[in-house]
Structures are given as structure tokens and as C-alpha cells.
PDB file of N, CA and C in Angstrom:
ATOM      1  N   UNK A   1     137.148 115.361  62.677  1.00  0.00           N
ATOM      2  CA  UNK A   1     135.924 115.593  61.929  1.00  0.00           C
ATOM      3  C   UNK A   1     135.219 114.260  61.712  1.00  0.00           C
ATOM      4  N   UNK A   2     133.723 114.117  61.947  1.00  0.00           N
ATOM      5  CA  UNK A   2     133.076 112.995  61.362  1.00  0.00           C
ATOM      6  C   UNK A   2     132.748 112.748  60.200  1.00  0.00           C
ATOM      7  N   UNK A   3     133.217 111.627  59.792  1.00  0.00           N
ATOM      8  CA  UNK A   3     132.651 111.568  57.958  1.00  0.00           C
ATOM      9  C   UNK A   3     131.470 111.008  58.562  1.00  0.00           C
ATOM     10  N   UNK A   4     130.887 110.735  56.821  1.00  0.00           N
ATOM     11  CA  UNK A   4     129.339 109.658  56.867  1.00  0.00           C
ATOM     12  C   UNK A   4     129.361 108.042  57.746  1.00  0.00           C
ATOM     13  N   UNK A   5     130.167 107.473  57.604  1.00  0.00           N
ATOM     14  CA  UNK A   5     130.823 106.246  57.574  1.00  0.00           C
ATOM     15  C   UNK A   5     130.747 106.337  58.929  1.00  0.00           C
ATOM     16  N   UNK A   6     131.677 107.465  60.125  1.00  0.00           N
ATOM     17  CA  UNK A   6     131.721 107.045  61.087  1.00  0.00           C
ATOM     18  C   UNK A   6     130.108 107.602  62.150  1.00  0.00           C
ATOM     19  N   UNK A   7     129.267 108.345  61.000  1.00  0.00           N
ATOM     20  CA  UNK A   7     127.852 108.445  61.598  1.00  0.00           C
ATOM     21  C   UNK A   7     126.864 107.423  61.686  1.00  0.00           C
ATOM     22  N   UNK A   8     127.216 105.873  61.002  1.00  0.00           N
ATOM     23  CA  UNK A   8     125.973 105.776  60.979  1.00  0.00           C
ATOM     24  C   UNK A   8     126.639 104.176  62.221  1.00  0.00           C
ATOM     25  N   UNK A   9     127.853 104.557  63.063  1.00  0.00           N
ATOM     26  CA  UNK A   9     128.139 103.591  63.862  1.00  0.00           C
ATOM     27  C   UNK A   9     127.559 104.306  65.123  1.00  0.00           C
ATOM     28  N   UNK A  10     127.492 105.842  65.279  1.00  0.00           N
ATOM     29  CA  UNK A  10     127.417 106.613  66.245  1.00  0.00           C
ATOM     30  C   UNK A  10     126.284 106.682  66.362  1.00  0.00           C
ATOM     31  N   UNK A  11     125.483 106.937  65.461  1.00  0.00           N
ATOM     32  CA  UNK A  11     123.685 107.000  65.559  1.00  0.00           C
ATOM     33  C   UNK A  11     123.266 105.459  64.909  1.00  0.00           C
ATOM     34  N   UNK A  12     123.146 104.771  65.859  1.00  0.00           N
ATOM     35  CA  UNK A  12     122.788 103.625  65.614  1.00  0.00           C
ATOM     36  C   UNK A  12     120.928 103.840  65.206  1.00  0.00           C
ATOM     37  N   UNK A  13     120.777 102.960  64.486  1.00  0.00           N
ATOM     38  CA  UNK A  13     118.838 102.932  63.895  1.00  0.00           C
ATOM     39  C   UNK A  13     118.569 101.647  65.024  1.00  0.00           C
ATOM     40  N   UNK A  14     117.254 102.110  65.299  1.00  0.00           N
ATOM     41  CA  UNK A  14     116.358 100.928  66.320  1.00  0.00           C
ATOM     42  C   UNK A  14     115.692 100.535  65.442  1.00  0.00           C
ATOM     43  N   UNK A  15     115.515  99.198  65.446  1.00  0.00           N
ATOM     44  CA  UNK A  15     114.631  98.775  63.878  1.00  0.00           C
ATOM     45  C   UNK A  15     113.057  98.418  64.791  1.00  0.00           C
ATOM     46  N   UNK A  16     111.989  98.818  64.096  1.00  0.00           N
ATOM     47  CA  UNK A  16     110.682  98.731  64.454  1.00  0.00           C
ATOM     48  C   UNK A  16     110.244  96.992  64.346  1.00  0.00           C
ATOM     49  N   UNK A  17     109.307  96.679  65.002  1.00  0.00           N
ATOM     50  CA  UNK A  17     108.374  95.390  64.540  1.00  0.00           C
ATOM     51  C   UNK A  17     109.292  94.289  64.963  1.00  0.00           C
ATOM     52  N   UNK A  18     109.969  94.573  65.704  1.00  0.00           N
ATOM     53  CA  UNK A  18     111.033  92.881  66.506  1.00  0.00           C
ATOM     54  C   UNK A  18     110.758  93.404  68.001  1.00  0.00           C
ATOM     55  N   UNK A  19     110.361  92.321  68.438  1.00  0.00           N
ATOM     56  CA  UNK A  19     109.886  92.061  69.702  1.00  0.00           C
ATOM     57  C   UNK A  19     111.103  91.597  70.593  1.00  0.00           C
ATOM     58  N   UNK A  20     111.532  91.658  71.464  1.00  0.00           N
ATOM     59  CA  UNK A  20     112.610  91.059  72.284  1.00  0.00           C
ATOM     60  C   UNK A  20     110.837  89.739  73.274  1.00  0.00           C
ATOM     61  N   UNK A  21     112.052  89.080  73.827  1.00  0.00           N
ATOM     62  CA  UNK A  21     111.362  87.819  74.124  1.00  0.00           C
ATOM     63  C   UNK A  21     110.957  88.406  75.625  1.00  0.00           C
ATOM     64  N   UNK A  22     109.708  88.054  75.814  1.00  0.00           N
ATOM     65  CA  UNK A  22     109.148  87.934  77.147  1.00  0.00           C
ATOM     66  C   UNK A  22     109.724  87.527  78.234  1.00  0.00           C
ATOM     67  N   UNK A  23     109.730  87.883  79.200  1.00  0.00           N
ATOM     68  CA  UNK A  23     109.891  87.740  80.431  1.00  0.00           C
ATOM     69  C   UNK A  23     109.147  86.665  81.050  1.00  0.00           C
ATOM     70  N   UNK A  24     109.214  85.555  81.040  1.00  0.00           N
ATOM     71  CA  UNK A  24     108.034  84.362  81.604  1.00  0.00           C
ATOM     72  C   UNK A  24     107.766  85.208  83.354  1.00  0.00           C
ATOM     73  N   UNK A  25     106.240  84.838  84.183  1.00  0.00           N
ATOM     74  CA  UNK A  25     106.169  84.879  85.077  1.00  0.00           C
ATOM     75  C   UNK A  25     107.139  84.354  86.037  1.00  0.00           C
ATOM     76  N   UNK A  26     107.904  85.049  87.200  1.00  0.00           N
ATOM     77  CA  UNK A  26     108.468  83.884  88.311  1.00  0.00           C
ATOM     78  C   UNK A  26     107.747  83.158  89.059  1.00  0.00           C
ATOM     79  N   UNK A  27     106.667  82.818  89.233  1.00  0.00           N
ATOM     80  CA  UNK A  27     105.842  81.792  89.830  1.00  0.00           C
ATOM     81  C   UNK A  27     104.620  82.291  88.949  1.00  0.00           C
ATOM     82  N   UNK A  28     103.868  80.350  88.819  1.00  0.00           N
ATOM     83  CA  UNK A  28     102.613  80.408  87.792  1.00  0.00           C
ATOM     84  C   UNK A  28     102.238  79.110  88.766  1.00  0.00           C
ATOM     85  N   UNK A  29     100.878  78.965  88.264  1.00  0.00           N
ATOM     86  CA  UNK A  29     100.242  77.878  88.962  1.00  0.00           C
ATOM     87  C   UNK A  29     100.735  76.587  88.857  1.00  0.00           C
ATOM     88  N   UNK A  30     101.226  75.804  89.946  1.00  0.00           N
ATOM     89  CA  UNK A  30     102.238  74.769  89.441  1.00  0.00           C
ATOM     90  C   UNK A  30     103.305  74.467  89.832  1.00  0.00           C
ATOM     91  N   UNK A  31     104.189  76.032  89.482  1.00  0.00           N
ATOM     92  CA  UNK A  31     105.744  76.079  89.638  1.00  0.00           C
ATOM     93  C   UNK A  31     105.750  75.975  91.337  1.00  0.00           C
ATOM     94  N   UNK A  32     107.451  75.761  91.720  1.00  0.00           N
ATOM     95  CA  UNK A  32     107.377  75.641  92.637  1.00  0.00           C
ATOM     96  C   UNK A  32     108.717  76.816  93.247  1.00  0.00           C
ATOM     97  N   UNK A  33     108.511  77.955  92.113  1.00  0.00           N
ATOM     98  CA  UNK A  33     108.732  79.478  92.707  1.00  0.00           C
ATOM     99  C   UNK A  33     107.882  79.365  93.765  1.00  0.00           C
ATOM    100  N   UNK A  34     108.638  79.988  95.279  1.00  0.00           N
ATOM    101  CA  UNK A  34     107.568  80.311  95.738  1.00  0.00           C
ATOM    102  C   UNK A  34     107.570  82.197  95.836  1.00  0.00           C
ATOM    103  N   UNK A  35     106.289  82.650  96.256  1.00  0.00           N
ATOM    104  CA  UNK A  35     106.485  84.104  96.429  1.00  0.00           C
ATOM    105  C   UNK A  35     106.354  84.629  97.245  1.00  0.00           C
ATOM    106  N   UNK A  36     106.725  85.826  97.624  1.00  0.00           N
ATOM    107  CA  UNK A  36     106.927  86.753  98.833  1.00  0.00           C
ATOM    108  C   UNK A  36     105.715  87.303  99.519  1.00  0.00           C
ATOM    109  N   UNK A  37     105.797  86.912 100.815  1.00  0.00           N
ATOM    110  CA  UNK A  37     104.564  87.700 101.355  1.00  0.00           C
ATOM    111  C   UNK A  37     103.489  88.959 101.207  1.00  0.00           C
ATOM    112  N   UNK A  38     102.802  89.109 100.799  1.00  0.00           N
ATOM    113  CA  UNK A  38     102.262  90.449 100.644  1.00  0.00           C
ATOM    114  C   UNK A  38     102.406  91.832 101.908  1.00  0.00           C
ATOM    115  N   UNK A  39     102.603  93.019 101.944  1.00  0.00           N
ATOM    116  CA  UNK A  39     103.385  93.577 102.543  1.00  0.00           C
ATOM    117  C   UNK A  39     102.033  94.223 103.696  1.00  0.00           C
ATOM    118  N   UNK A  40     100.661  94.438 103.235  1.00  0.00           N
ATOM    119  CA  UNK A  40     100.106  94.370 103.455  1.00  0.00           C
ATOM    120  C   UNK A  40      98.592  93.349 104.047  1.00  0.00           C
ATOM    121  N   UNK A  41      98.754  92.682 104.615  1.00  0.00           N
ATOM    122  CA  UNK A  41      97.742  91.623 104.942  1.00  0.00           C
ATOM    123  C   UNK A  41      96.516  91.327 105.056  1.00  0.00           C
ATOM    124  N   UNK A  42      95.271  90.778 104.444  1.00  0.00           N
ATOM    125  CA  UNK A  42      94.018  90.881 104.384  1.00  0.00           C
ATOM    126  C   UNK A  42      93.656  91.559 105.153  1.00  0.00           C
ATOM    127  N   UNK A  43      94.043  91.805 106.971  1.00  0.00           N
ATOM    128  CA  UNK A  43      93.730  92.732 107.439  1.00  0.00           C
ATOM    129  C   UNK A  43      93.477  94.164 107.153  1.00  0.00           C
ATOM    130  N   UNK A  44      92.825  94.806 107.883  1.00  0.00           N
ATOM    131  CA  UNK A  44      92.488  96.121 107.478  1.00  0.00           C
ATOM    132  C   UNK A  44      93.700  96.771 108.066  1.00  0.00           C
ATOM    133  N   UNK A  45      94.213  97.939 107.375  1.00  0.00           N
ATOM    134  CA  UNK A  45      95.780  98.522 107.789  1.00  0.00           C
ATOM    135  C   UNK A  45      95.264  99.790 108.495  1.00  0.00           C
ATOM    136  N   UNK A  46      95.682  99.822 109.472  1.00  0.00           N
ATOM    137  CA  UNK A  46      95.223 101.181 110.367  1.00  0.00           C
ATOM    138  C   UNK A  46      96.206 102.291 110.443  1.00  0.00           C
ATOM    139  N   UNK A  47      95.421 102.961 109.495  1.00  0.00           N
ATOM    140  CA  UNK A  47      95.386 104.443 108.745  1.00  0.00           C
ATOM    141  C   UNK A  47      95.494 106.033 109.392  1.00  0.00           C
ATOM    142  N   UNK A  48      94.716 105.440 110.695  1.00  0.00           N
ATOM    143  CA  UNK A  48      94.529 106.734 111.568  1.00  0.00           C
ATOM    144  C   UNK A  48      95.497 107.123 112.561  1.00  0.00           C
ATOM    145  N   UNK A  49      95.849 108.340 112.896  1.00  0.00           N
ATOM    146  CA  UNK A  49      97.248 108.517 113.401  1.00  0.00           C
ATOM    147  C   UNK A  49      96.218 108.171 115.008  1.00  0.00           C
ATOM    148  N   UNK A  50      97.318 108.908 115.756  1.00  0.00           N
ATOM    149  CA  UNK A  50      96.598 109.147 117.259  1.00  0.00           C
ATOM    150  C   UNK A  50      96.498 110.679 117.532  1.00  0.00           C
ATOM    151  N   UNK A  51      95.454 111.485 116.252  1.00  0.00           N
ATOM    152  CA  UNK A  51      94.972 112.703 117.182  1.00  0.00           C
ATOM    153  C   UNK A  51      93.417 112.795 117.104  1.00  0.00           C
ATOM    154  N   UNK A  52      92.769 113.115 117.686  1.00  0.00           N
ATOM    155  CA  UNK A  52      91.311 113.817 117.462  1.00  0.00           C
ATOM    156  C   UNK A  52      91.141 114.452 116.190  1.00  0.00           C
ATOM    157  N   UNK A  53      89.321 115.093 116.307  1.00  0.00           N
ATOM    158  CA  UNK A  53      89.003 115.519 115.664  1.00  0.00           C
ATOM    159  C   UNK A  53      89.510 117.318 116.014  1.00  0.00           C
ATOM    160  N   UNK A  54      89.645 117.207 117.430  1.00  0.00           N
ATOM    161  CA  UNK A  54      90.448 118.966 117.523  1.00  0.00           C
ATOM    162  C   UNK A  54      92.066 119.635 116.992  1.00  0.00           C
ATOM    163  N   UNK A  55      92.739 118.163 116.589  1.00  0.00           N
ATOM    164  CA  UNK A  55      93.780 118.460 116.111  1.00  0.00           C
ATOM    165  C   UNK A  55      93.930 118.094 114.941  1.00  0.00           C
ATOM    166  N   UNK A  56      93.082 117.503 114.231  1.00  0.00           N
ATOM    167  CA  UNK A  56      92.522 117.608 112.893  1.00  0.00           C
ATOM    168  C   UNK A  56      92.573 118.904 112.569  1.00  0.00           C
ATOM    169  N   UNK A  57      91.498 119.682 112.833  1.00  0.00           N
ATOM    170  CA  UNK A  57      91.149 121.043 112.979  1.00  0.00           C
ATOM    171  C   UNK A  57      92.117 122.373 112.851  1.00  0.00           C
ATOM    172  N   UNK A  58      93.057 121.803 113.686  1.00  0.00           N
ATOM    173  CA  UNK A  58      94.288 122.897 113.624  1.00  0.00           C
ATOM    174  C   UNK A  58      95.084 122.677 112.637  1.00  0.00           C
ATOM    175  N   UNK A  59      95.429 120.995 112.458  1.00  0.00           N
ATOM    176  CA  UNK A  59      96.315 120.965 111.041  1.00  0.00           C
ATOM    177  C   UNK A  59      96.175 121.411 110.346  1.00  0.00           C
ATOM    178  N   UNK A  60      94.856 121.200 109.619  1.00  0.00           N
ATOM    179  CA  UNK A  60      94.361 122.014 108.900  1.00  0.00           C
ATOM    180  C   UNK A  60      94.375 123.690 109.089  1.00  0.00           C
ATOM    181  N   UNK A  61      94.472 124.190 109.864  1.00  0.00           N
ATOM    182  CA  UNK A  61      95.071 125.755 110.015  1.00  0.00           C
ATOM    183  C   UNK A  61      96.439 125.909 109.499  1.00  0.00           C
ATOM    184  N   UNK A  62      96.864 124.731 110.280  1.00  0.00           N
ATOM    185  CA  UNK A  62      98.427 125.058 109.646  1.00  0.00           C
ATOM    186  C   UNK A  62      98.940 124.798 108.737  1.00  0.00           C
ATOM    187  N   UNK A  63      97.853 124.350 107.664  1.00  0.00           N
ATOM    188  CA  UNK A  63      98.091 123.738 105.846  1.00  0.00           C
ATOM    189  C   UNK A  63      97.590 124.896 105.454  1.00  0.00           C
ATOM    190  N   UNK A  64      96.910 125.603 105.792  1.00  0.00           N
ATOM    191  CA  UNK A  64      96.265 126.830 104.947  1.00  0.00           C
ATOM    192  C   UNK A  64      97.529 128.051 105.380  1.00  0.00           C
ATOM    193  N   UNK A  65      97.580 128.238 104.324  1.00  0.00           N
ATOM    194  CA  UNK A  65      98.795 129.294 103.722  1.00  0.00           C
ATOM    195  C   UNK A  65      97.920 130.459 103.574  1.00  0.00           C
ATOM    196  N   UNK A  66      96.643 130.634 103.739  1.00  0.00           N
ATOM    197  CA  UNK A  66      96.048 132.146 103.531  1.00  0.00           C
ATOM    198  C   UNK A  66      96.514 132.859 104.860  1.00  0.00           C
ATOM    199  N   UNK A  67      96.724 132.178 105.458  1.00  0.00           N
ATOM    200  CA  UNK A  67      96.961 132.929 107.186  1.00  0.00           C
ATOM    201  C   UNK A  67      98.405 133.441 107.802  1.00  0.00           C
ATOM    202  N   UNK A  68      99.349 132.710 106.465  1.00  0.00           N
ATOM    203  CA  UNK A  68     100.949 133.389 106.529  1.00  0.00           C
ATOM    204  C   UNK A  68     101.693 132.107 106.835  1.00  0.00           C
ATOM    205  N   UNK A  69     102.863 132.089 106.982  1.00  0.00           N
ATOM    206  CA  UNK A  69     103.414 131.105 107.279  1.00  0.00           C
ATOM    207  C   UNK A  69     103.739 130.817 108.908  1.00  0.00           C
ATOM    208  N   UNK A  70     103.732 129.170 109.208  1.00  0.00           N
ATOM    209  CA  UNK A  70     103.673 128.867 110.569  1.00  0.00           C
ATOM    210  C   UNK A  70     105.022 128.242 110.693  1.00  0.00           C
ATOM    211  N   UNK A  71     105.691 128.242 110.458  1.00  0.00           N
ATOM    212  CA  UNK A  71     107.256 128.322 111.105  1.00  0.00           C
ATOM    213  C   UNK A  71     107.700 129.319 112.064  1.00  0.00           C
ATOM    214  N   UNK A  72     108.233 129.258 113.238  1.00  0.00           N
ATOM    215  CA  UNK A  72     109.166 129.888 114.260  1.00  0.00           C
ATOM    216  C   UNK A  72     107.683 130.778 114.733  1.00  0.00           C
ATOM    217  N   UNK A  73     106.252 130.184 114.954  1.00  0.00           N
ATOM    218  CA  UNK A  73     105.543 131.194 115.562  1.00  0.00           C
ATOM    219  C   UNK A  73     104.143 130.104 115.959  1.00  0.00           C
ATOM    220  N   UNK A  74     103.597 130.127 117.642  1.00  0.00           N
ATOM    221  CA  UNK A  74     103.176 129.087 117.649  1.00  0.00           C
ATOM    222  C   UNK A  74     101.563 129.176 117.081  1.00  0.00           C
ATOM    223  N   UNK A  75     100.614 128.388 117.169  1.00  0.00           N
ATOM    224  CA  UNK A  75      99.532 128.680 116.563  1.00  0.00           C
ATOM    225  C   UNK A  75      98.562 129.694 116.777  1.00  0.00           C
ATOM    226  N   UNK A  76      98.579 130.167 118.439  1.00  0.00           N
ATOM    227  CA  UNK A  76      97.810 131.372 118.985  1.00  0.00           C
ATOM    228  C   UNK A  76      98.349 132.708 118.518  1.00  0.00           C
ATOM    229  N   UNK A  77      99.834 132.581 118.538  1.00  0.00           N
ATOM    230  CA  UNK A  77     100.359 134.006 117.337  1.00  0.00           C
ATOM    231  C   UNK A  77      99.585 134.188 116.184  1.00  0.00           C
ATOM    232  N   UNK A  78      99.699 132.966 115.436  1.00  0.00           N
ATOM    233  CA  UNK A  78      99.646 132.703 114.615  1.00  0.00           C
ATOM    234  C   UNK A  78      98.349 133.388 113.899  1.00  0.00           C
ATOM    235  N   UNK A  79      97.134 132.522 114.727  1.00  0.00           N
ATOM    236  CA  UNK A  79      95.831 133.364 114.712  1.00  0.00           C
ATOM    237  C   UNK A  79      95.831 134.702 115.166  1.00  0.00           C
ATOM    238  N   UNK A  80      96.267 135.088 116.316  1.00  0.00           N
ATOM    239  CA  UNK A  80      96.614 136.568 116.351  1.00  0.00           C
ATOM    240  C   UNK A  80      96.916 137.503 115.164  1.00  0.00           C
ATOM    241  N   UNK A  81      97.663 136.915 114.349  1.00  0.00           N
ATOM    242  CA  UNK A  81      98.422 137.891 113.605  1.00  0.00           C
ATOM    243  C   UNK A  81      97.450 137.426 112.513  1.00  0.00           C
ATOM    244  N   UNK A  82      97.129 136.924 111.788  1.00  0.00           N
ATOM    245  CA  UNK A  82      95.687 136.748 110.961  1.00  0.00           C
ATOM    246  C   UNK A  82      95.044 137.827 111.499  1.00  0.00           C
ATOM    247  N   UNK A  83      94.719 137.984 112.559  1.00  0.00           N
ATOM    248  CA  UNK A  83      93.151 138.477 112.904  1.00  0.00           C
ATOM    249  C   UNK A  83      93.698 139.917 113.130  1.00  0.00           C
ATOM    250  N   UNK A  84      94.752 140.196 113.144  1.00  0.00           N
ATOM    251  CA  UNK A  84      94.483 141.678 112.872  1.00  0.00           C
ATOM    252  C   UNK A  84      94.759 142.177 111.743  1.00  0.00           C
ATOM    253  N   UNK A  85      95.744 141.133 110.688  1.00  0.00           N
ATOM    254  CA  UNK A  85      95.545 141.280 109.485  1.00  0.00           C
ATOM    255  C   UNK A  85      94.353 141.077 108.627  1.00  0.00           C
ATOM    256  N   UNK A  86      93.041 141.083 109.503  1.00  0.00           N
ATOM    257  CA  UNK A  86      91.818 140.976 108.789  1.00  0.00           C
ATOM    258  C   UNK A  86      91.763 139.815 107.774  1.00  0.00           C
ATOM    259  N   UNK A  87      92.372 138.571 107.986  1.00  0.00           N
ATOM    260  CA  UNK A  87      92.280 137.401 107.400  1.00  0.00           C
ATOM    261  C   UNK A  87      90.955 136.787 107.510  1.00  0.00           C
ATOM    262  N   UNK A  88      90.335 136.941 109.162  1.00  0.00           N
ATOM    263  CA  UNK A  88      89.286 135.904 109.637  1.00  0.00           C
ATOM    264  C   UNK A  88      89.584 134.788 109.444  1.00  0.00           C
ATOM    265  N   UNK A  89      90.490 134.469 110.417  1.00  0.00           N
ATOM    266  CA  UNK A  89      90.903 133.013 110.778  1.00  0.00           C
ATOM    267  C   UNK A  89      89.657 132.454 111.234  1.00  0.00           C
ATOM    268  N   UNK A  90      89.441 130.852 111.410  1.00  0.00           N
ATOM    269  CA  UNK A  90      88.306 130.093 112.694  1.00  0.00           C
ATOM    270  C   UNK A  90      88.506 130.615 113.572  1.00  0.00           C
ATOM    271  N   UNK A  91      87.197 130.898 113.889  1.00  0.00           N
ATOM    272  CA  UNK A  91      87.198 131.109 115.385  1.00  0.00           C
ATOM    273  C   UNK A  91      87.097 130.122 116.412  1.00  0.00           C
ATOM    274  N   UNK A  92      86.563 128.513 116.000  1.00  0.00           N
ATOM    275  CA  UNK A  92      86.858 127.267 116.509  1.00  0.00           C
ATOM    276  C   UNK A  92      88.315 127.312 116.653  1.00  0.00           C
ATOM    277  N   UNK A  93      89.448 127.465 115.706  1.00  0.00           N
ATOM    278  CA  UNK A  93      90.955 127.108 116.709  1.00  0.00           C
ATOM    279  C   UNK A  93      91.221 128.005 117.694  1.00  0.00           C
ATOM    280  N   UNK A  94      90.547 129.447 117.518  1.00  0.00           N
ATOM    281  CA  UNK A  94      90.984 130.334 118.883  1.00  0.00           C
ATOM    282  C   UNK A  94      90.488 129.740 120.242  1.00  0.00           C
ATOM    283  N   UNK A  95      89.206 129.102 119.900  1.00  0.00           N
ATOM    284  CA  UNK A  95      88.549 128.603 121.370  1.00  0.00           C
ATOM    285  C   UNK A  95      89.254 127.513 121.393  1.00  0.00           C
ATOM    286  N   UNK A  96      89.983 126.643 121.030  1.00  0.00           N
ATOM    287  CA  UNK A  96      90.913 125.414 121.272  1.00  0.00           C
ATOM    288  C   UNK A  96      92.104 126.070 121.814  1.00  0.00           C
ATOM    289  N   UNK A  97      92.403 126.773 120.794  1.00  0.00           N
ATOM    290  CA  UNK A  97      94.051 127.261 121.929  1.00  0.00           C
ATOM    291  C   UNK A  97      93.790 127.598 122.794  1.00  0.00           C
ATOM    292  N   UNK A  98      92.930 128.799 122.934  1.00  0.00           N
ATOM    293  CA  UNK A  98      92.891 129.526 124.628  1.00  0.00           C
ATOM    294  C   UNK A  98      92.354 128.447 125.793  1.00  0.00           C
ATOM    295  N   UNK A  99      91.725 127.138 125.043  1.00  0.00           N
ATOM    296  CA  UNK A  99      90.876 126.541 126.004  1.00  0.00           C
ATOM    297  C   UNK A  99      92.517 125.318 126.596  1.00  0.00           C
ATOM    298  N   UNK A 100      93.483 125.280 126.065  1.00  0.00           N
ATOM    299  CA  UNK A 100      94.858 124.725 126.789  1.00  0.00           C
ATOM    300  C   UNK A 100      95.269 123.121 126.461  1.00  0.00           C
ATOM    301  N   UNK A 101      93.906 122.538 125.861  1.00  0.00           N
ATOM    302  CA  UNK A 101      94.272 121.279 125.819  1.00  0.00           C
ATOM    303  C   UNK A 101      94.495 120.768 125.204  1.00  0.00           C
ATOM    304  N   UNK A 102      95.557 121.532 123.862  1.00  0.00           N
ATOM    305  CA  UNK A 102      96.160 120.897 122.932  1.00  0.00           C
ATOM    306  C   UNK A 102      97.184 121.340 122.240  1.00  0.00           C
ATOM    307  N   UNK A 103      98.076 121.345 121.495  1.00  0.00           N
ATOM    308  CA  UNK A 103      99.320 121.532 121.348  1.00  0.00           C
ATOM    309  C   UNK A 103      99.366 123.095 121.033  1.00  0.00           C
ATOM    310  N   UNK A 104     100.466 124.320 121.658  1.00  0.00           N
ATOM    311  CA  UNK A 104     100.243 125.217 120.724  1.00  0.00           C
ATOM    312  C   UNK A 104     101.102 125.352 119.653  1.00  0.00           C
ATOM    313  N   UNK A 105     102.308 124.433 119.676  1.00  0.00           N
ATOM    314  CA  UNK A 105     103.207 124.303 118.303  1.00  0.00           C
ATOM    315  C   UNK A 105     102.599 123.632 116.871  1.00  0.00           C
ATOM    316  N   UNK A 106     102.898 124.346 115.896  1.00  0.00           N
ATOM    317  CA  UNK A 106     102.541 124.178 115.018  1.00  0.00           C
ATOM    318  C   UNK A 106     102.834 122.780 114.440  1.00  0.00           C
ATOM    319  N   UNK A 107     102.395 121.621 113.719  1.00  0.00           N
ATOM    320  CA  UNK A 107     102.104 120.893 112.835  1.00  0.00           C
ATOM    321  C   UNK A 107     104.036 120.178 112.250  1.00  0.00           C
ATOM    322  N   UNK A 108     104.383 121.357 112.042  1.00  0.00           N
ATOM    323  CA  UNK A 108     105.648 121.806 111.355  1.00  0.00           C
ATOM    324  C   UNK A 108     107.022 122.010 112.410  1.00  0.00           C
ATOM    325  N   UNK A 109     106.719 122.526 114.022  1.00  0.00           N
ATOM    326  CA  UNK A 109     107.505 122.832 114.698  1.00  0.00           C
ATOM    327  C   UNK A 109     108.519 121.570 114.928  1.00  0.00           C
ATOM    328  N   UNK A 110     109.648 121.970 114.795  1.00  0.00           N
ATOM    329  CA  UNK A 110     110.620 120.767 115.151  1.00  0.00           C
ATOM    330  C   UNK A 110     110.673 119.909 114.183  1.00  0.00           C
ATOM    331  N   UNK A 111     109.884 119.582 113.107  1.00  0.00           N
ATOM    332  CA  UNK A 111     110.375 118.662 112.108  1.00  0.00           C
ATOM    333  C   UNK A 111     110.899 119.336 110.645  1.00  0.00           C
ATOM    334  N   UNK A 112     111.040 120.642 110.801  1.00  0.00           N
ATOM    335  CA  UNK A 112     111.838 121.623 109.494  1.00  0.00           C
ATOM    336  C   UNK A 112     113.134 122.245 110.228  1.00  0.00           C
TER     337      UNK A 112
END
């Protein structure tokens, strides 16, 4: 059983208005810390993968969840089965798939 005595070792009090001491900077103007490269470089960091604006297009099909899920079914199913579920998928990705020159696996295929 706990008495009083052994509560007030167990619930220790944090006392308010005491500051613990600062942390000085590791390098300041002067010191001869030196510091670590920045990971990023004044250069501009290139952001853009390597697809078009037509596979832009489809990703985006395959982020939209109104059209069902795109796992184990490739994107021309995919729209298929929208479109007779009266979804009204784009009709821009149907003319990309049928037109051949770009991926018909989904976004998702092979990396889940």
C-alpha cells in the first residue's frame, strides 16, 4: 500500500519559473566550429520526374478513387468498368490508352 510519504517521491512536482541553461550556438561568427554543408545547394533542385503531361493525366486517374480501385486491373479496364458503371470517366485517358503510347499499368502496379 502507498502511504503519503511514499507519494510525494513518486509524483515528483516540476517547479515553474527556472529556466535550465541554454544551449549556446555550435558555430557563431568567429568560432572556428565549422558547419555542414547544406543538403540542398543554391542551385535550383530538379523537382520534375521524367513523365509528360499525358502521364500526368492518367496519374491523376489513378488518384481519383471515384472510379474504384486500381490495383490488379490495368487502366483501360479500369475506365471500362467506370463507364459502364456510369461514372463518366475522361474521355482524354480513353483516347491515350487506346492510342498505345503509354503505360497501361496503373501508377500503383508493382509497387503494392
Amino acid at each position: 500500500m502507498v502511504t503519503k510519504s511514499n507519494m510525494k517521491g513518486f509524483y515528483k512536482q516540476k517547479k515553474t519559473g527556472i529556466s535550465k541553461k541554454k544551449a549556446s550556438p555550435s558555430a557563431s561568427l568567429g568560432s572556428k566550429v565549422t558547419q555542414s554543408s547544406p543538403l540542398i545547394s543554391h542551385a535550383a533542385p530538379d523537382l520534375k520526374d521524367d513523365y509528360d503531361e499525358q502521364e500526368e493525366l492518367l496519374r491523376q486517374f489513378d488518384l481519383n478513387t471515384a472510379y474504384g480501385p486500381c490495383l490488379g486491373i490495368t487502366r483501360l479496364a479500369r475506365w471500362e468498368r467506370a463507364c459502364r458503371l456510369g461514372m463518366d470517366p475522361p474521355k482524354q485517358v480513353e483516347t491515350l490508352l487506346k492510342g498505345g503510347k503509354v503505360r497501361l499499368d496503373s501508377l500503383w502496379d508493382g509497387r503494392i
